[in-house]
C-alpha atoms as a PDB file:
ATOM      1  CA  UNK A   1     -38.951  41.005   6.151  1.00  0.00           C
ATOM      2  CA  UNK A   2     -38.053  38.095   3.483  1.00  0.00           C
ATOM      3  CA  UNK A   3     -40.444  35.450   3.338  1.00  0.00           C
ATOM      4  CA  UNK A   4     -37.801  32.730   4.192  1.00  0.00           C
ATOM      5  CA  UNK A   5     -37.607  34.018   7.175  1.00  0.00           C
ATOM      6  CA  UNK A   6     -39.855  33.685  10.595  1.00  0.00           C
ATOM      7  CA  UNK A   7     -39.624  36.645  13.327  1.00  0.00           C
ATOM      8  CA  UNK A   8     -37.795  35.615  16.617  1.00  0.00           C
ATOM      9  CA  UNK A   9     -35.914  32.804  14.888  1.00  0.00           C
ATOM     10  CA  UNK A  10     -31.778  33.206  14.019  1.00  0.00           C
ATOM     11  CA  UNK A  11     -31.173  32.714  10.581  1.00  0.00           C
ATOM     12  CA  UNK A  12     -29.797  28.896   9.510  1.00  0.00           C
ATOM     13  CA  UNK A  13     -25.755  28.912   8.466  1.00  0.00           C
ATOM     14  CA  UNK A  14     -24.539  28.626   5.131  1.00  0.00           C
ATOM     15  CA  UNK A  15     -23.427  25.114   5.449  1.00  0.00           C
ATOM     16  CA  UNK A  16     -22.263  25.166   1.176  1.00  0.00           C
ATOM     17  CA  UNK A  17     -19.508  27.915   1.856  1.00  0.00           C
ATOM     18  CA  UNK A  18     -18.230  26.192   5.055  1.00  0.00           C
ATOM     19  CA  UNK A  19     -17.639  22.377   3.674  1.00  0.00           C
ATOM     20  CA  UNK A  20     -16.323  24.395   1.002  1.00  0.00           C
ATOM     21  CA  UNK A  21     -13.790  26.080   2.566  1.00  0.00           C
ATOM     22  CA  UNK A  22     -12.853  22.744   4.563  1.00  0.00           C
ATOM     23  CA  UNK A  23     -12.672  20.667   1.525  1.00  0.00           C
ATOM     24  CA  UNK A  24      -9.486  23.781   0.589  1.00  0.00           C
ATOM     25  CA  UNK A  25      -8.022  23.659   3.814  1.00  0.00           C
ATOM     26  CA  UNK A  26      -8.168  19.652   3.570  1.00  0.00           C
ATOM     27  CA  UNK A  27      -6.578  19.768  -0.200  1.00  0.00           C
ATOM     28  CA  UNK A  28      -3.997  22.523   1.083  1.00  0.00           C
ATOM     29  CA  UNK A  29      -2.905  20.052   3.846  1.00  0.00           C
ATOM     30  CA  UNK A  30      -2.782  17.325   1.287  1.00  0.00           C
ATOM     31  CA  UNK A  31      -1.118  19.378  -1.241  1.00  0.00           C
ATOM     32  CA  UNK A  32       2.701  18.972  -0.207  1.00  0.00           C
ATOM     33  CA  UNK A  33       2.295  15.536   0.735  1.00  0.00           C
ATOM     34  CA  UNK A  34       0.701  14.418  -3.113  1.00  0.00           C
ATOM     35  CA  UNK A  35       3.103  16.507  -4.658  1.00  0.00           C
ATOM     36  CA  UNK A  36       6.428  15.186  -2.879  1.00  0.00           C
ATOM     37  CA  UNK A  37       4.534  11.363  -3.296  1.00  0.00           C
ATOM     38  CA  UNK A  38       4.207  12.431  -7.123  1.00  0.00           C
ATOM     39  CA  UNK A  39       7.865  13.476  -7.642  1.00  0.00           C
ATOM     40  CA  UNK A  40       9.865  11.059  -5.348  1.00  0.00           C
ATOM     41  CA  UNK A  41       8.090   8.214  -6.273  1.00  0.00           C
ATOM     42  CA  UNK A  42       5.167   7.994  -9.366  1.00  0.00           C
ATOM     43  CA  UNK A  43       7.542  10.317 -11.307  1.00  0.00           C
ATOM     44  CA  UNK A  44      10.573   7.534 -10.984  1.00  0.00           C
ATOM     45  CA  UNK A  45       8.323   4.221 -11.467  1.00  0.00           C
ATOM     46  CA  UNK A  46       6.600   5.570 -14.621  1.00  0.00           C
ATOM     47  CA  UNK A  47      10.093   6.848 -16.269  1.00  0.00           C
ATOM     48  CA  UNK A  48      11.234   3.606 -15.686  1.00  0.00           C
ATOM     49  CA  UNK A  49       8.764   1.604 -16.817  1.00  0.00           C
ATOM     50  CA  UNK A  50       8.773   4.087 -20.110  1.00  0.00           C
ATOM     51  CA  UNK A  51      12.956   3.266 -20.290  1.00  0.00           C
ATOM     52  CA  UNK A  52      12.569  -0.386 -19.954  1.00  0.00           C
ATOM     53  CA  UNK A  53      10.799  -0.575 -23.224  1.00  0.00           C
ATOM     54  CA  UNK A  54      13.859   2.020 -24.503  1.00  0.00           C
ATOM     55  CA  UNK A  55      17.469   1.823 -25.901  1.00  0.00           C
ATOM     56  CA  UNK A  56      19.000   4.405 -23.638  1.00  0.00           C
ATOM     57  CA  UNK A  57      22.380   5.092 -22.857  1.00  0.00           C
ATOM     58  CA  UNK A  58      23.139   7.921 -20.818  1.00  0.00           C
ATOM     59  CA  UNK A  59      26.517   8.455 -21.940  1.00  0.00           C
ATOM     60  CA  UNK A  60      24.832   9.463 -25.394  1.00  0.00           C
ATOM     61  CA  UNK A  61      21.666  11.857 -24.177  1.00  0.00           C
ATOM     62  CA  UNK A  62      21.426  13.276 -28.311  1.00  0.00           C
ATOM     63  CA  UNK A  63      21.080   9.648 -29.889  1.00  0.00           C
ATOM     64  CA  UNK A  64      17.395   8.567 -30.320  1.00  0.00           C
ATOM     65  CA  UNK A  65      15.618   6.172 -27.834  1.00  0.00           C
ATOM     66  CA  UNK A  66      13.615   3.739 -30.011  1.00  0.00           C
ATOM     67  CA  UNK A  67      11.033   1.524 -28.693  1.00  0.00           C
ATOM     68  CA  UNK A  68      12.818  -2.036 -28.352  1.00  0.00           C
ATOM     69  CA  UNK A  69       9.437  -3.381 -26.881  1.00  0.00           C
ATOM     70  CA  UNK A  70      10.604  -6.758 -24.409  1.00  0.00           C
ATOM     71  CA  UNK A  71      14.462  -6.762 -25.488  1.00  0.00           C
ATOM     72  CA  UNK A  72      15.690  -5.395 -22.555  1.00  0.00           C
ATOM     73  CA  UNK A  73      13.808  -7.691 -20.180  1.00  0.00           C
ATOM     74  CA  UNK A  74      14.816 -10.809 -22.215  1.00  0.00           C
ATOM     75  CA  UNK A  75      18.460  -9.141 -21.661  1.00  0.00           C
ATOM     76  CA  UNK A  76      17.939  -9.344 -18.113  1.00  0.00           C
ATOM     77  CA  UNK A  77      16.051 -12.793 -17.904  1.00  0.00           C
ATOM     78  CA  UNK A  78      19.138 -14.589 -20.116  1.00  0.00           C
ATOM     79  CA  UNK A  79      21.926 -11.977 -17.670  1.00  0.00           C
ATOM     80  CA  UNK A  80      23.850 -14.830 -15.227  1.00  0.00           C
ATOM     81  CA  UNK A  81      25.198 -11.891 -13.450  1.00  0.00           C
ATOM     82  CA  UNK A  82      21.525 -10.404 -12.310  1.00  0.00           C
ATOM     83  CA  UNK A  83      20.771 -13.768 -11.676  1.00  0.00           C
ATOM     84  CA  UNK A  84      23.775 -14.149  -9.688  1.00  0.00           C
ATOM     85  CA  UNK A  85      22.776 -10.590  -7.459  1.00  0.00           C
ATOM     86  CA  UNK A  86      19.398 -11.984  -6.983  1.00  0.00           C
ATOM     87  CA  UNK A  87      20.325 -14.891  -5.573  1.00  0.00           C
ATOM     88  CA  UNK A  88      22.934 -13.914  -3.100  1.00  0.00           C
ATOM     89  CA  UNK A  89      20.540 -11.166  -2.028  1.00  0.00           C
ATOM     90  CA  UNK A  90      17.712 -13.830  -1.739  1.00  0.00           C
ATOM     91  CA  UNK A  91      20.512 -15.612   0.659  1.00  0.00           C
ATOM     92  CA  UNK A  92      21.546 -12.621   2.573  1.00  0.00           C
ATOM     93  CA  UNK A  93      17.072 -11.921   2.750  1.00  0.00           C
ATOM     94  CA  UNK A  94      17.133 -15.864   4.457  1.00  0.00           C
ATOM     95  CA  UNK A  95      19.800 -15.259   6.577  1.00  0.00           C
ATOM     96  CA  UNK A  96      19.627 -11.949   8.579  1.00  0.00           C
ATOM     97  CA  UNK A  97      15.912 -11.695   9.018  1.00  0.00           C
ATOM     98  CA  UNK A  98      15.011 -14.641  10.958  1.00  0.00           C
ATOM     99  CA  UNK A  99      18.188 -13.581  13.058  1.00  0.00           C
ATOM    100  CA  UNK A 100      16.315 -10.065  13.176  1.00  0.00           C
ATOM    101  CA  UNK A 101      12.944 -11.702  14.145  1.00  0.00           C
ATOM    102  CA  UNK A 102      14.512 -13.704  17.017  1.00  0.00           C
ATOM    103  CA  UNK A 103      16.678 -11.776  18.543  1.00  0.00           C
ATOM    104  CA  UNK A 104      13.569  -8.733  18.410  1.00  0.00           C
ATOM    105  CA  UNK A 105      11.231 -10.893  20.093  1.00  0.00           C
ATOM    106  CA  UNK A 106      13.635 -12.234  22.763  1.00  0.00           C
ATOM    107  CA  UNK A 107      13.705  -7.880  23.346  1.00  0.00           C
ATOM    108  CA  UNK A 108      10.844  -7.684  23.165  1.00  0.00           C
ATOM    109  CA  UNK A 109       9.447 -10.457  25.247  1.00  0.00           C
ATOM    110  CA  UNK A 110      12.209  -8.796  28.098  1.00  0.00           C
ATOM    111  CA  UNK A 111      10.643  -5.234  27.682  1.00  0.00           C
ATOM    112  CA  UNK A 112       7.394  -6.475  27.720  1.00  0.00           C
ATOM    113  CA  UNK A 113       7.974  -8.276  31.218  1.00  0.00           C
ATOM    114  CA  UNK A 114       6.370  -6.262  34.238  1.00  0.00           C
ATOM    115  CA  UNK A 115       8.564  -4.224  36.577  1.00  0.00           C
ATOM    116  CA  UNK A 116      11.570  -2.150  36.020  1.00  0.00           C
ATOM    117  CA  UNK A 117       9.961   0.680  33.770  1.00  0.00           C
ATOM    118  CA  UNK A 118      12.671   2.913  34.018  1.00  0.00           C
ATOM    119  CA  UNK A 119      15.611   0.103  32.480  1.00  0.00           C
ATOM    120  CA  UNK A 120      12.361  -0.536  29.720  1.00  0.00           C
ATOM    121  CA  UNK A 121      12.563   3.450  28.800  1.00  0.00           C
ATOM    122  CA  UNK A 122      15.843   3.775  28.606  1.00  0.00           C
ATOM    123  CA  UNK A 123      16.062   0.571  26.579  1.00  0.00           C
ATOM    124  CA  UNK A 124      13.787   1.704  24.182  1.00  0.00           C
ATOM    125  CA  UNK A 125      15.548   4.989  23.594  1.00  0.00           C
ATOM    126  CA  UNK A 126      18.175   2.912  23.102  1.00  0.00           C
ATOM    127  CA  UNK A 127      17.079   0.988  20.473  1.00  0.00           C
ATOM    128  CA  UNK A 128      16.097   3.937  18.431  1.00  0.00           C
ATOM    129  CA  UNK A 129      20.022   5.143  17.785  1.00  0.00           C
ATOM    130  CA  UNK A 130      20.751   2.219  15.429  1.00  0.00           C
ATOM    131  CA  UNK A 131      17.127   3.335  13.334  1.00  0.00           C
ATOM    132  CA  UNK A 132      18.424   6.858  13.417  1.00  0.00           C
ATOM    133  CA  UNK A 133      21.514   5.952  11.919  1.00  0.00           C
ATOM    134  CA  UNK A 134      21.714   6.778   8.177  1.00  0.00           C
ATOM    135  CA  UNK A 135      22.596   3.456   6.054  1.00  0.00           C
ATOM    136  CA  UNK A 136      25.287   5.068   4.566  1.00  0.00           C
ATOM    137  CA  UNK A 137      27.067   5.882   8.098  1.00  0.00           C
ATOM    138  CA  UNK A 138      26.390   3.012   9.061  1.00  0.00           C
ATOM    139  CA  UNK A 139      28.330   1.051   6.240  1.00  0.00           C
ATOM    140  CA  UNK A 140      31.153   3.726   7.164  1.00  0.00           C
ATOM    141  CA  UNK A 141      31.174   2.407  10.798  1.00  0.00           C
ATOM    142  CA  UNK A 142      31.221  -1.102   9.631  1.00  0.00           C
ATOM    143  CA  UNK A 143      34.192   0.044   7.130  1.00  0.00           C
ATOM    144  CA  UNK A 144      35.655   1.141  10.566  1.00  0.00           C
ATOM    145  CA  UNK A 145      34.753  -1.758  12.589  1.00  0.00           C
ATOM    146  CA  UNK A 146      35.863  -4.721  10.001  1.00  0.00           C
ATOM    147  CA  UNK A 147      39.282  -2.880   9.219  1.00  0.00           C
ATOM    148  CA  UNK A 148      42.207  -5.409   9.233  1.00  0.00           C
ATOM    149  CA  UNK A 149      44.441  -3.211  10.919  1.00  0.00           C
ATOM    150  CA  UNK A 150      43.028  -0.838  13.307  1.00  0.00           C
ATOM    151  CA  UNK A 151      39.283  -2.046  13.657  1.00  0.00           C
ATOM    152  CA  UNK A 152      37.179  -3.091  16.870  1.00  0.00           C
ATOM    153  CA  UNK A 153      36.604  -6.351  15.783  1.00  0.00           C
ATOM    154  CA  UNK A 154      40.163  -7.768  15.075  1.00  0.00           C
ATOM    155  CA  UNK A 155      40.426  -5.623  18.230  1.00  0.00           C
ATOM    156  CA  UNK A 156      38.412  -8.016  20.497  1.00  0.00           C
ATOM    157  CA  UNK A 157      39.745 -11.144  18.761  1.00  0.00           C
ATOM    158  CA  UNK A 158      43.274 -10.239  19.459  1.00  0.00           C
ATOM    159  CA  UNK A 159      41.866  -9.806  23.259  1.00  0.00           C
ATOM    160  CA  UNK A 160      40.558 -13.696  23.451  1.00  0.00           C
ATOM    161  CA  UNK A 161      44.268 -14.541  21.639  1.00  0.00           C
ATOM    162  CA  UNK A 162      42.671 -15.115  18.010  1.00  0.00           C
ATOM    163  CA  UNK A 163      44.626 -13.651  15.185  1.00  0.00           C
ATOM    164  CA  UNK A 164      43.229 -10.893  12.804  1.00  0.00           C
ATOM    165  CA  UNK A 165      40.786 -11.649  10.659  1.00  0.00           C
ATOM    166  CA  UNK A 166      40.738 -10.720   6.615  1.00  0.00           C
ATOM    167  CA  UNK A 167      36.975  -8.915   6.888  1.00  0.00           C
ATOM    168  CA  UNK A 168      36.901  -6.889   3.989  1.00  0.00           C
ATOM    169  CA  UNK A 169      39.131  -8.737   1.615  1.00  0.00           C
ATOM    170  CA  UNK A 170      37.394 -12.277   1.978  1.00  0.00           C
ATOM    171  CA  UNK A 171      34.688 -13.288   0.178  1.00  0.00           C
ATOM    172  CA  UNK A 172      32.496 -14.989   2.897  1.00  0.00           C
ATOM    173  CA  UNK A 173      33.817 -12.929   5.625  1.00  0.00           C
ATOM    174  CA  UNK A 174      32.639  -9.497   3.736  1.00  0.00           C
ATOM    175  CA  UNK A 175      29.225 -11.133   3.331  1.00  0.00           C
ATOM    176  CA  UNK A 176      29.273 -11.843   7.221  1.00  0.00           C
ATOM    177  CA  UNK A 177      30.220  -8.657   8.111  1.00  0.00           C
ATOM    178  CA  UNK A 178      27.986  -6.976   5.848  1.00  0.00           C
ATOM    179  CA  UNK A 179      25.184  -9.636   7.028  1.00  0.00           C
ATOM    180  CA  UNK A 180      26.087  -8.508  11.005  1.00  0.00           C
ATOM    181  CA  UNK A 181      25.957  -4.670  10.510  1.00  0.00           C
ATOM    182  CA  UNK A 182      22.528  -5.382   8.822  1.00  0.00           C
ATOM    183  CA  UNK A 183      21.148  -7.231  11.995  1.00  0.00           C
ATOM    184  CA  UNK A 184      22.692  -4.422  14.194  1.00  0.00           C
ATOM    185  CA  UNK A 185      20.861  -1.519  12.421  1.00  0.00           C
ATOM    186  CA  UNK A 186      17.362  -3.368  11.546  1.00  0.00           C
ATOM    187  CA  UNK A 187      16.663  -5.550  15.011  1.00  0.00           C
ATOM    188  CA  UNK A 188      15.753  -2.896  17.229  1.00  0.00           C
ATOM    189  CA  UNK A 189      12.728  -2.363  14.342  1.00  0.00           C
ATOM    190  CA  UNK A 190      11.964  -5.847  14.533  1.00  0.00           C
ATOM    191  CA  UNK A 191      12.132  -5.503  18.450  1.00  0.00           C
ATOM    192  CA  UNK A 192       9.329  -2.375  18.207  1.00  0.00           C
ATOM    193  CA  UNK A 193       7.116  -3.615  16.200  1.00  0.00           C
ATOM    194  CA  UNK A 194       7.213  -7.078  18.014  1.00  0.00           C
ATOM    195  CA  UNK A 195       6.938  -4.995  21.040  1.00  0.00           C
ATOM    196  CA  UNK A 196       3.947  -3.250  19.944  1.00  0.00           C
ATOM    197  CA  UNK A 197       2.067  -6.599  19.298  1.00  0.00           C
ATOM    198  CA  UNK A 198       2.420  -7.576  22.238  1.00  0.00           C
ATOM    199  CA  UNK A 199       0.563  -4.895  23.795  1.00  0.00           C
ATOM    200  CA  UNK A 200      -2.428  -6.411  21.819  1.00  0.00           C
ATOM    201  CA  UNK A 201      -2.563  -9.523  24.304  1.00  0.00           C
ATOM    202  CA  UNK A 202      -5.369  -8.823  26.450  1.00  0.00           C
ATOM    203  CA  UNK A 203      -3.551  -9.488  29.866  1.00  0.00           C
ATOM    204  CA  UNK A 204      -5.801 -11.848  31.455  1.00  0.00           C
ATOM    205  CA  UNK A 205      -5.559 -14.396  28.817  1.00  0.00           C
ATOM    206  CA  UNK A 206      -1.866 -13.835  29.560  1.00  0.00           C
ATOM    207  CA  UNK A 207      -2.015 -14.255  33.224  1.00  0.00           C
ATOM    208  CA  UNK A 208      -4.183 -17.084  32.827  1.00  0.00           C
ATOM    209  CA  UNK A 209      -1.607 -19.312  31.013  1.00  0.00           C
ATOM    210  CA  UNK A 210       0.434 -18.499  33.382  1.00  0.00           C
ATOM    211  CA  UNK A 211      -1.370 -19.758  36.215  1.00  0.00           C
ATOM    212  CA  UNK A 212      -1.673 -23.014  33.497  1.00  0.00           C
ATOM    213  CA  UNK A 213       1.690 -23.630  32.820  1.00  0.00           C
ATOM    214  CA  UNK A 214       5.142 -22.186  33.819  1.00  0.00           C
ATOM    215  CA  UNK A 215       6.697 -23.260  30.492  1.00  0.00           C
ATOM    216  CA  UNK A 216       7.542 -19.717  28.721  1.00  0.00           C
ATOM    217  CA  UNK A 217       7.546 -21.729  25.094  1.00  0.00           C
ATOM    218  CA  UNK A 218       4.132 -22.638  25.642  1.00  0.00           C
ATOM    219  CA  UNK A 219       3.035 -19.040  26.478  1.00  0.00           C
ATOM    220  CA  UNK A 220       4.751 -17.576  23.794  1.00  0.00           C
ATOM    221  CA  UNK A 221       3.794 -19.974  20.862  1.00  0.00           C
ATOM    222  CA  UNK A 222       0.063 -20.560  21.869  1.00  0.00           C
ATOM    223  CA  UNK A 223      -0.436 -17.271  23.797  1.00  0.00           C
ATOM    224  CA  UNK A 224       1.438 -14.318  22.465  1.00  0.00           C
ATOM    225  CA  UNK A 225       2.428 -15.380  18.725  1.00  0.00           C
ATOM    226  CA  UNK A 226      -0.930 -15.349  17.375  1.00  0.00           C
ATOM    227  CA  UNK A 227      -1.178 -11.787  18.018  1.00  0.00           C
ATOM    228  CA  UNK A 228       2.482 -11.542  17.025  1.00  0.00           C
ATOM    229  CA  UNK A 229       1.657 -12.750  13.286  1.00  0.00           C
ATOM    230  CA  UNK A 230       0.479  -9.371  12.142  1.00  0.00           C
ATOM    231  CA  UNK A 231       3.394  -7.711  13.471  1.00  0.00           C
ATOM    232  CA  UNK A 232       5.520 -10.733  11.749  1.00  0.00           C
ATOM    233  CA  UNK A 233       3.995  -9.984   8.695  1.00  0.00           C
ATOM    234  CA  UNK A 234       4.870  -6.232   8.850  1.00  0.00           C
ATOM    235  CA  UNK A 235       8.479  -7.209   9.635  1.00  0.00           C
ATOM    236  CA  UNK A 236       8.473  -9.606   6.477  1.00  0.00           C
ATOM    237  CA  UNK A 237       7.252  -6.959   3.939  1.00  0.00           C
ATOM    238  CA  UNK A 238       9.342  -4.146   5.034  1.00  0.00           C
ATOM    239  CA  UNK A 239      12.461  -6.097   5.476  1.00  0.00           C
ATOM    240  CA  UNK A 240      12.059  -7.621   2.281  1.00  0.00           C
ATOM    241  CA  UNK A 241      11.386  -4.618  -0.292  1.00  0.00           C
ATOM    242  CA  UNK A 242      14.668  -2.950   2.757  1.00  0.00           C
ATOM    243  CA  UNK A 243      16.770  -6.142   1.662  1.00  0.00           C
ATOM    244  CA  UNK A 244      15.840  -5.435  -2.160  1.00  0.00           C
ATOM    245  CA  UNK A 245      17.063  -2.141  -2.634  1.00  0.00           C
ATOM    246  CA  UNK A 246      19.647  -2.223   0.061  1.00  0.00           C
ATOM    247  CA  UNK A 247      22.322   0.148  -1.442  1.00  0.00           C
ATOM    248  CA  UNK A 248      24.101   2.403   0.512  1.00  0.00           C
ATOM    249  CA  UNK A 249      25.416   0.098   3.559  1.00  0.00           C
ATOM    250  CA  UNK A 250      26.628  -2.226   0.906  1.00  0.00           C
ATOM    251  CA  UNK A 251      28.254   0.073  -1.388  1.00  0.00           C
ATOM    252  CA  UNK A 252      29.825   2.027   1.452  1.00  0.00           C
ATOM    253  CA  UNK A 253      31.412  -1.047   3.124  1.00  0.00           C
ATOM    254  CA  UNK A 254      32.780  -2.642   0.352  1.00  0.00           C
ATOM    255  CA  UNK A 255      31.574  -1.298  -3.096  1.00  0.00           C
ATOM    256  CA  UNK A 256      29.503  -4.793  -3.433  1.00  0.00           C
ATOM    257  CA  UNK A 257      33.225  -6.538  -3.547  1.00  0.00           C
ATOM    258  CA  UNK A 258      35.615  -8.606  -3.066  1.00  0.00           C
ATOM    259  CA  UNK A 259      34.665  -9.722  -6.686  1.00  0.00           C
ATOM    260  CA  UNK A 260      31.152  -9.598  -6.803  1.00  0.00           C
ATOM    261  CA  UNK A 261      30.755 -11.281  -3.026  1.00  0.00           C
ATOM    262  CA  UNK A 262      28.476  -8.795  -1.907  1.00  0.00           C
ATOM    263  CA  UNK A 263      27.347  -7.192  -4.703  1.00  0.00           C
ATOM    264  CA  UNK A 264      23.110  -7.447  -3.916  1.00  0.00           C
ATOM    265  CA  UNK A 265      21.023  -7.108  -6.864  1.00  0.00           C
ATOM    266  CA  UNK A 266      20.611  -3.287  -6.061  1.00  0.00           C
ATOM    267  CA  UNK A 267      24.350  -2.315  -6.568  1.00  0.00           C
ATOM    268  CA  UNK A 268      24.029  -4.503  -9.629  1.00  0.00           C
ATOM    269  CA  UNK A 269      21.182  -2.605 -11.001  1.00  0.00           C
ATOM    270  CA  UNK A 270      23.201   0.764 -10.078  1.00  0.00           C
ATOM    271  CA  UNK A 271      26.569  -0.738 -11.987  1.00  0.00           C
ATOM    272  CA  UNK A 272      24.193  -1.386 -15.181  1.00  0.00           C
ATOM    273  CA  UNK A 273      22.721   2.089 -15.002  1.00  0.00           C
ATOM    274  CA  UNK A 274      25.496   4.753 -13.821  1.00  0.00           C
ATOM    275  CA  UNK A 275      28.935   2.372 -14.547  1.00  0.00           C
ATOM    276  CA  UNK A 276      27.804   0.751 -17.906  1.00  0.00           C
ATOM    277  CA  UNK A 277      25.230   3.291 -18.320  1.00  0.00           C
ATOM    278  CA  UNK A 278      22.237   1.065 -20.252  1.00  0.00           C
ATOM    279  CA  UNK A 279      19.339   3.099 -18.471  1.00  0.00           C
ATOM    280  CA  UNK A 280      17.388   0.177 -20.466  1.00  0.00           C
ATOM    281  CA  UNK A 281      18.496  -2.328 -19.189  1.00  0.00           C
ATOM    282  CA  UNK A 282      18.663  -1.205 -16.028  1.00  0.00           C
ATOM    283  CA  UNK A 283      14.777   0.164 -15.806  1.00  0.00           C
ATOM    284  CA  UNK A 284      13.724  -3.604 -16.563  1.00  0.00           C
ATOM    285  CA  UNK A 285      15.734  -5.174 -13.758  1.00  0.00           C
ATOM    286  CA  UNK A 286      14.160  -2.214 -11.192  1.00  0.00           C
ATOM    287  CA  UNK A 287      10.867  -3.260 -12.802  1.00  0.00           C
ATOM    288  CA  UNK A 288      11.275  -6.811 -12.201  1.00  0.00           C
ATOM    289  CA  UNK A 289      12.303  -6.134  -8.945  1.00  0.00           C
ATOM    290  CA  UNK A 290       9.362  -4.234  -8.128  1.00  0.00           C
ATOM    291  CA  UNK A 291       7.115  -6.847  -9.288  1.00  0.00           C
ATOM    292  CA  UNK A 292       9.027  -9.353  -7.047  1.00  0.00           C
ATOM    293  CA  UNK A 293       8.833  -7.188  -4.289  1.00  0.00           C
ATOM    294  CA  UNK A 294       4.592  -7.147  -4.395  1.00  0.00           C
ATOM    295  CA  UNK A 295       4.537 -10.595  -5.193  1.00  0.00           C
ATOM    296  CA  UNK A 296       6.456 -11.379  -2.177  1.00  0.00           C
ATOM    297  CA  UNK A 297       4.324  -9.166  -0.108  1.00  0.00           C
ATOM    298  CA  UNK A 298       0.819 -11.047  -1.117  1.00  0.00           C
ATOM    299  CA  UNK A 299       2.797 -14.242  -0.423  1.00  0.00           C
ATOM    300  CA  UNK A 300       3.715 -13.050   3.102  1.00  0.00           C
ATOM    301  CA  UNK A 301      -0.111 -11.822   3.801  1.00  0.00           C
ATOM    302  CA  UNK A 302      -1.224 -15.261   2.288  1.00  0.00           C
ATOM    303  CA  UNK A 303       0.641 -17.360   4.447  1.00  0.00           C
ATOM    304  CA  UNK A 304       2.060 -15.457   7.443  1.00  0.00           C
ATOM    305  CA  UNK A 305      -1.031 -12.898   8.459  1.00  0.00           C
ATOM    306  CA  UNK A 306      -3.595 -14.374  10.705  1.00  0.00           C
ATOM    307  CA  UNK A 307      -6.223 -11.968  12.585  1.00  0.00           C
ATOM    308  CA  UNK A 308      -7.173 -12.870  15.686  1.00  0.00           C
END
């Protein structure tokens, strides 16, 4: 018999081997996840941020990439056209998201109401389709919708005796319609989250304003919405970085046209990188536009996020 050993007692486990062998299964798990994080989106940020301080064309992959240093983001920073992108995606970022926000919280405030629980499950499968729809399909079914001829809207307006409308081909009409099929894909989000915040209310404090006041306003702005800031917050910051690098929709509807009416910074940066083909260039404005994108997000924790 070893001397580590008593008689009549089991021996102890190897405890070593075993948090070894989790710590493998834990990294295997991880493994996929890292590695698809890595490539889709560390690989991308650091290229670009190696590019932006690069001349490099990508019609011309053999000529040399020198180190320009800041040239290409004084380009950008003295470029009235990215300036121009920014600021009518800045304008289409202040219009459709407090339309978003109000329109999810009046949903949400409905679903959240007692009673009727089979209506609230099928309305909340419902509001999933629009999330499930791919942003390119859905600037194809806006394509569809806003078509002069044959499209649903000029449909319904010839129905109330209003003549057809020039969607596509207008300046501010294109940026309306572009502006609507945004709300239509992104408020049911706005309506979940909102939704889920709610939940947080402890229900008596909810029943007790009730009993206080029958004024809804009152229950919603000193009641509910300090919970609801959180899930405001959330909204902001997603929506935001969304808005950004909204591409697809955009360029499917109307290829960021008439003229440059719709044209968000993101099809901008895309023209500059794959049209003109200044990879450069092009890296600094996606840099910039990452940095605006956290500074935004700090702002909106700042001033918007209150815990409760």
């Amino acid at each position: 018999m070893s001397s580590g050993t008593q008689p009549g007692k089991p021996a102890k486990p190897a405890v070593f081997p075993t948090m070894w062998n989790n710590k493998r299964a834990a990294f295997a798990f991880l493994a996929p996840a890292v590695a698809a994080l890595a490539l889709i989106g560390i690989f991308p940020t650091v290229f670009a941020l190696v590019n932006s301080f690069r001349r490099y064309n990508l019609a011309k992959p053999r000529d040399p990439t020198p180190f320009v240093g800041l040239d290409n983001y004084l380009t950008v920073l003295y470029d009235p056209s990215f300036w121009g992108a920014l600021g009518r995606t800045f304008m289409f970022l202040v219009t459709v998201v407090p339309i978003q926000i109000a329109l999810g919280l009046i949903i949400a405030l409905l679903l959240h109401k007692p009673g009727l629980s089979g209506f609230k499950l099928l309305a909340r499968l419902s509001l999933v389709i629009p999330l499930a729809t791919a942003p390119a399909v859905a600037g194809l079914i806006g394509r569809l919708i806003f078509n002069r001829d044959f499209g649903v809207a000029n449909a319904v307006l010839a129905f109330v005796g209003a003549g057809p409308v020039e969607w596509l081909g207008d300046t501010t009409n294109a940026f309306i319609a572009v502006a609507l099929m945004d709300i239509w894909q992104w408020t049911p989000f706005c309506a979940l989250v909102l939704l889920a915040g709610l939940t947080m209310v402890p229900t008596e404090i909810e029943e007790a304003a009730r009993l206080e006041t029958k004024s809804r306003w009152q229950i919603v702005r000193y009641v509910q919405m300090p919970f609801l800031l959180p899930s405001v917050t959330v909204i902001l910051i997603l929506r935001t970085a969304d808005i950004l690098k909204m591409f697809d929709t955009v360029f499917t509807m109307t290829r960021g046209g008439p003229g440059a009416a719709t044209e968000l910074v993101s099809v901008y940066i895309q023209r500059v990188g794959f049209r003109v083909f200044d990879q450069g260039v092009a890296s600094a404005q996606a840099i910039m536009l990452l940095i605006l994108t956290i500074v935004l997000a700090r702002l909106y924790v700042k001033y918007v996020y209150r815990e409760v």
